[in-house]
C-alpha atoms as a PDB file:
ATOM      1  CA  UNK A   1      97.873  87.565  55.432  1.00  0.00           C
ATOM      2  CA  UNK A   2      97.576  85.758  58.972  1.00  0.00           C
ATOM      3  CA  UNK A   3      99.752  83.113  59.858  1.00  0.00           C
ATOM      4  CA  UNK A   4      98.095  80.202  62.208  1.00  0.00           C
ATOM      5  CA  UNK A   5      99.822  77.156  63.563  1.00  0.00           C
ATOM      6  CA  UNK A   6      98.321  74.114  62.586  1.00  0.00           C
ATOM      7  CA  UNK A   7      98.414  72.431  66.149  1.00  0.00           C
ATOM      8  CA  UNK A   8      99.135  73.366  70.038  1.00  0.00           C
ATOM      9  CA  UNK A   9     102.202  71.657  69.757  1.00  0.00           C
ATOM     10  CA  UNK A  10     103.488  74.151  66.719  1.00  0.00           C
ATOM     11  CA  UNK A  11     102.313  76.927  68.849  1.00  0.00           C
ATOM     12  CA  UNK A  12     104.465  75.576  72.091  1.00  0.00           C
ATOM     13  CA  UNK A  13     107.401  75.236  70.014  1.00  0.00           C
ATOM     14  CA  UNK A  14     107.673  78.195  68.755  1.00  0.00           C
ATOM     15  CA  UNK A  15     106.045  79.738  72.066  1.00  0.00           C
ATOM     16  CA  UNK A  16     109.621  78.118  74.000  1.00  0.00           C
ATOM     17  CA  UNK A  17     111.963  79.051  71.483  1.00  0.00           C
ATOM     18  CA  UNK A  18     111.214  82.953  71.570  1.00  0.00           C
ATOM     19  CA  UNK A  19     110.428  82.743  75.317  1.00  0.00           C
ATOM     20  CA  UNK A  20     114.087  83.101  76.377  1.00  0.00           C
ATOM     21  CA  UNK A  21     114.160  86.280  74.313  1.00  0.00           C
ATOM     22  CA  UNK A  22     111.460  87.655  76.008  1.00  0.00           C
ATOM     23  CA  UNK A  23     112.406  86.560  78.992  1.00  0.00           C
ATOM     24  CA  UNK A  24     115.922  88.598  78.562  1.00  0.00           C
ATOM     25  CA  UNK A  25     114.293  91.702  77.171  1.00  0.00           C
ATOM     26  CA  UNK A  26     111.731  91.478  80.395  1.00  0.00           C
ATOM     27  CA  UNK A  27     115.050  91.235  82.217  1.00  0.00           C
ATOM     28  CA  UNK A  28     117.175  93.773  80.714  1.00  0.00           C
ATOM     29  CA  UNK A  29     113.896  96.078  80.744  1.00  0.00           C
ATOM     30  CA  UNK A  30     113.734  95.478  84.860  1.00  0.00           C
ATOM     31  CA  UNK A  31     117.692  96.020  85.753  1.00  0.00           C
ATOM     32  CA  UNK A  32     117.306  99.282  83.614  1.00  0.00           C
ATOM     33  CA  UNK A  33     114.250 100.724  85.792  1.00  0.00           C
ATOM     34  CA  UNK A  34     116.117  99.482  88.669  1.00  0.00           C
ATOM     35  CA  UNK A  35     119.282 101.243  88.201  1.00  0.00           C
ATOM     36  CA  UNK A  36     117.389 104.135  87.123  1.00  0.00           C
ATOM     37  CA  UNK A  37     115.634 104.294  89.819  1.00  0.00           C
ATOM     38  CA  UNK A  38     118.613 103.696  92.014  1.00  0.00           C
ATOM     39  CA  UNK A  39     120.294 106.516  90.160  1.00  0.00           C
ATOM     40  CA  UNK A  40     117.828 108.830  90.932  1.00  0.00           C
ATOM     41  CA  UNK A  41     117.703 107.998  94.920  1.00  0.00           C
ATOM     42  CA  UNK A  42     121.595 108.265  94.565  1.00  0.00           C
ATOM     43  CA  UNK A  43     121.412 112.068  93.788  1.00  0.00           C
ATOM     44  CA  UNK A  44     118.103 112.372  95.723  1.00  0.00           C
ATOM     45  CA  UNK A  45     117.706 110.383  98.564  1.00  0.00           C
ATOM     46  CA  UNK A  46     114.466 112.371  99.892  1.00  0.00           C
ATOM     47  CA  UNK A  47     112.794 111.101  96.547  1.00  0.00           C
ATOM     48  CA  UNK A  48     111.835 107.668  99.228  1.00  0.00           C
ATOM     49  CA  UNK A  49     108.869 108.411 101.279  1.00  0.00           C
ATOM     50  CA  UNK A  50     107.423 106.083 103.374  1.00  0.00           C
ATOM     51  CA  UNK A  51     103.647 105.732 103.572  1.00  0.00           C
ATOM     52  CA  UNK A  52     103.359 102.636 105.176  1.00  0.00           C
ATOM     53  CA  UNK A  53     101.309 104.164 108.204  1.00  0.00           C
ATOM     54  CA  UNK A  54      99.202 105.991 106.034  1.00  0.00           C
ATOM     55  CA  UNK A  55      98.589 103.382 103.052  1.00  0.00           C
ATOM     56  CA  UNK A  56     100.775 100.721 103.343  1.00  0.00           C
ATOM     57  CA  UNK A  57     102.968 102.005 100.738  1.00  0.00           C
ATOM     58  CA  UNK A  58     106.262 103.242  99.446  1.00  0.00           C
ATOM     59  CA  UNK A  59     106.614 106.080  97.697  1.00  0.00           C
ATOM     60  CA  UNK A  60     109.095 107.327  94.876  1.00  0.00           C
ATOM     61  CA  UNK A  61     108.632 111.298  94.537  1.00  0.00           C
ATOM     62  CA  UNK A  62     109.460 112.720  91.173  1.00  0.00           C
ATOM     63  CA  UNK A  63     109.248 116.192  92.274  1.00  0.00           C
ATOM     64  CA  UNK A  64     105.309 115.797  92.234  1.00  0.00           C
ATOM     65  CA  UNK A  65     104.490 119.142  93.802  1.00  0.00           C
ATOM     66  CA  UNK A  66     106.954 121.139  90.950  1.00  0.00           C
ATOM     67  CA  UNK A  67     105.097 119.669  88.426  1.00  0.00           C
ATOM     68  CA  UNK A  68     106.147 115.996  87.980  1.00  0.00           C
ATOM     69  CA  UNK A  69     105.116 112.474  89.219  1.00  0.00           C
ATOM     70  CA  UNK A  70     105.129 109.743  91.734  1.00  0.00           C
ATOM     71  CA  UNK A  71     105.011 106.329  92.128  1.00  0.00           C
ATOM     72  CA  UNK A  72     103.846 104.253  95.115  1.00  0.00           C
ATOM     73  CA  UNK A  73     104.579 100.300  95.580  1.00  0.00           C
ATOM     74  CA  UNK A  74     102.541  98.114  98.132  1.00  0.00           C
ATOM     75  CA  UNK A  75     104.617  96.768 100.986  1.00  0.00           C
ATOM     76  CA  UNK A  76     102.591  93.765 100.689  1.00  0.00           C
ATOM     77  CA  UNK A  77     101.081  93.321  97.356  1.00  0.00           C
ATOM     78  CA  UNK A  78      99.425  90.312  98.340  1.00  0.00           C
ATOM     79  CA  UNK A  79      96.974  92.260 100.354  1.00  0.00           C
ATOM     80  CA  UNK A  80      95.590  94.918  97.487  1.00  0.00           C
ATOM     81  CA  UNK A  81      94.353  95.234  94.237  1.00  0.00           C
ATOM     82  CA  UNK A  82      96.672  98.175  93.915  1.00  0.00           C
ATOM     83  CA  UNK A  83     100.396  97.333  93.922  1.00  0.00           C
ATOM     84  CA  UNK A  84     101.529  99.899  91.933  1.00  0.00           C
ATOM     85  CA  UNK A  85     100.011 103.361  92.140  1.00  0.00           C
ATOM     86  CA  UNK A  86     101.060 106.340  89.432  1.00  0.00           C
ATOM     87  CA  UNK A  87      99.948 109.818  90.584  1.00  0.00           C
ATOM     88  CA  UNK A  88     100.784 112.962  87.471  1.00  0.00           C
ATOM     89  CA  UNK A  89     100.851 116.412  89.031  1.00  0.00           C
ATOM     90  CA  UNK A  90      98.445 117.176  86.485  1.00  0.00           C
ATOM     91  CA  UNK A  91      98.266 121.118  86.047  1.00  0.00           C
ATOM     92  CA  UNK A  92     100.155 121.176  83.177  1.00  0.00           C
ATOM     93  CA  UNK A  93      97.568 119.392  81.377  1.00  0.00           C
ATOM     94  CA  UNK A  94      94.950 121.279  82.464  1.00  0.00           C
ATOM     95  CA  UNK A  95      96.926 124.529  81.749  1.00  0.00           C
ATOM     96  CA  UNK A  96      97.264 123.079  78.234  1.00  0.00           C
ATOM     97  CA  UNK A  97      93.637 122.420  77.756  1.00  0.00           C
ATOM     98  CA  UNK A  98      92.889 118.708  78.421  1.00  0.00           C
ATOM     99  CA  UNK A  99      89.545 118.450  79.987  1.00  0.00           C
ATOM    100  CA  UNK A 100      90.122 115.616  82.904  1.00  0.00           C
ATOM    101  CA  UNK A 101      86.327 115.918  83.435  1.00  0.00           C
ATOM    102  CA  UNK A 102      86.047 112.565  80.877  1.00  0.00           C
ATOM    103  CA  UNK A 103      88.243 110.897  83.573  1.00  0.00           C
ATOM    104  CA  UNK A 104      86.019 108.530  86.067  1.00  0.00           C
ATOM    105  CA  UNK A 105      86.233 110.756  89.449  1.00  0.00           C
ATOM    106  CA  UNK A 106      89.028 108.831  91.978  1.00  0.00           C
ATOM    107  CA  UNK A 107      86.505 106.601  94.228  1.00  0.00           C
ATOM    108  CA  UNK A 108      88.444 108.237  97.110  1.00  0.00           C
ATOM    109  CA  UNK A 109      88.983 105.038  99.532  1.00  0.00           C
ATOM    110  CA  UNK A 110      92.334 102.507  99.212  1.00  0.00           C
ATOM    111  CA  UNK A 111      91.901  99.607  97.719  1.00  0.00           C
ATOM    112  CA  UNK A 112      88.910 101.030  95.656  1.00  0.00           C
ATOM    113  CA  UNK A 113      90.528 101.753  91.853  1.00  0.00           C
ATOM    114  CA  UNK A 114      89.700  99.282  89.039  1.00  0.00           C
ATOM    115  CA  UNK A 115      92.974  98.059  87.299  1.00  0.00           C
ATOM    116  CA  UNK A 116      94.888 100.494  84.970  1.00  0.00           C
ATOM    117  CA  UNK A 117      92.093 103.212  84.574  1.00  0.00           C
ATOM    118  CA  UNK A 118      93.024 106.095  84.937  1.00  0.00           C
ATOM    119  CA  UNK A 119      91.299 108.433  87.328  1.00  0.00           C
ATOM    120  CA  UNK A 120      90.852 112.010  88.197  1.00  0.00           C
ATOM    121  CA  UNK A 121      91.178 113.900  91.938  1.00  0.00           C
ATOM    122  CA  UNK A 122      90.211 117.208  92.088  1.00  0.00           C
ATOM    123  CA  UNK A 123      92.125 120.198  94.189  1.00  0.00           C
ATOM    124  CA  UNK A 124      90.841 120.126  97.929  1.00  0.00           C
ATOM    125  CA  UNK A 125      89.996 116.309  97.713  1.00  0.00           C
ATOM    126  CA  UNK A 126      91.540 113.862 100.067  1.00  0.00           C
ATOM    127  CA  UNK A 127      94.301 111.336  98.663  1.00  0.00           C
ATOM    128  CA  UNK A 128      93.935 108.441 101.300  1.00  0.00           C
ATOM    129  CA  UNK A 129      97.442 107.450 100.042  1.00  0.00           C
ATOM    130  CA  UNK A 130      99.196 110.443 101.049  1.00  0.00           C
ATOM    131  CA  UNK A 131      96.531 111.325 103.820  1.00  0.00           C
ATOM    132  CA  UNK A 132      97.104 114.798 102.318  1.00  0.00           C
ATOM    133  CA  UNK A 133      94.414 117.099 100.202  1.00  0.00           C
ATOM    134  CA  UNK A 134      96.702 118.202  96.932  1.00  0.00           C
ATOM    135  CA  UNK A 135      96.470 121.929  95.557  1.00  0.00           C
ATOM    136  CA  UNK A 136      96.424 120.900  92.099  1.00  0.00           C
ATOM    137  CA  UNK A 137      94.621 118.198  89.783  1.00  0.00           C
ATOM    138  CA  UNK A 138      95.888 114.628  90.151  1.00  0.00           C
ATOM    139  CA  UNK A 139      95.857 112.036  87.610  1.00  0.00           C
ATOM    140  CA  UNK A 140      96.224 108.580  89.041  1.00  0.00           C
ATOM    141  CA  UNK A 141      96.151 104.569  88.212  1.00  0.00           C
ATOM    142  CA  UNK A 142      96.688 101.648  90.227  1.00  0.00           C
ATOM    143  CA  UNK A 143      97.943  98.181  88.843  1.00  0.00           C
ATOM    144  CA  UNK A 144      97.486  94.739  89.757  1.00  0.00           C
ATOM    145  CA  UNK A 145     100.212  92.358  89.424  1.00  0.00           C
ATOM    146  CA  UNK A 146      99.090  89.271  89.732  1.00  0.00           C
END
């Protein structure tokens, strides 16, 4: 059965009284990727890359090339549509048999991926954020933050 509130002012209410608990599990959810991530650097300092010539980015290297991931934040968010980028190393997939052909083809310019779609860049094909061409498949997303 679905439950509706019988006026906006129900709906605030009870809108402001579990907002605090969101607002702590947002929190608590944040300080862990932090310190995570802070972990990591810790034990792998070389895991920081700095892009900003290239793309304007920063880049945290999960061991991409072996067969992991990376993530790349915007120095200035303010001044793309992509603030977070996630690129997969993604041989493994195609190793196990997942067909990235049903992935939209990476447009192939900054500033030029629609929010959270994935997209796939084929071996040999230029990555303007790493100004590099990859010797493996690459799955990647951007994210707005608004």
């Amino acid at each position: 059965m679905m439950r509706t509130f019988a006026t906006a002012a129900t709906a605030l209410s009870v809108l402001l009284a579990i907002s605090p608990v969101y607002a702590k599990n947002q929190a608590s959810i944040a300080t862990a990727e932090i310190s995570t991530i802070a972990n990591h650097l810790a034990h792998q300092p070389n895991a920081a890359i700095d892009f900003r010539k290239v793309s304007g980015e920063m880049c945290f290297d999960v061991n991409m090339k072996q067969g992991g991931h990376m993530t790349h934040y915007a120095v200035d968010p303010t001044s793309t549509t992509e603030d977070v980028i996630d690129f997969v190393n993604a041989k493994q997939f195609v190793t196990s048999g997942m067909d990235l052909s049903v992935l939209p083809v990476f447009p192939g310019k900054l500033g030029s991926m629609e929010d959270n779609t994935w997209y796939y860049l084929a071996p040999g094909e230029l990555d303007p954020h790493h100004g590099v061409k990859w010797d493996f498949p690459v799955m990647l997303r951007a994210s707005n933050y608004k």
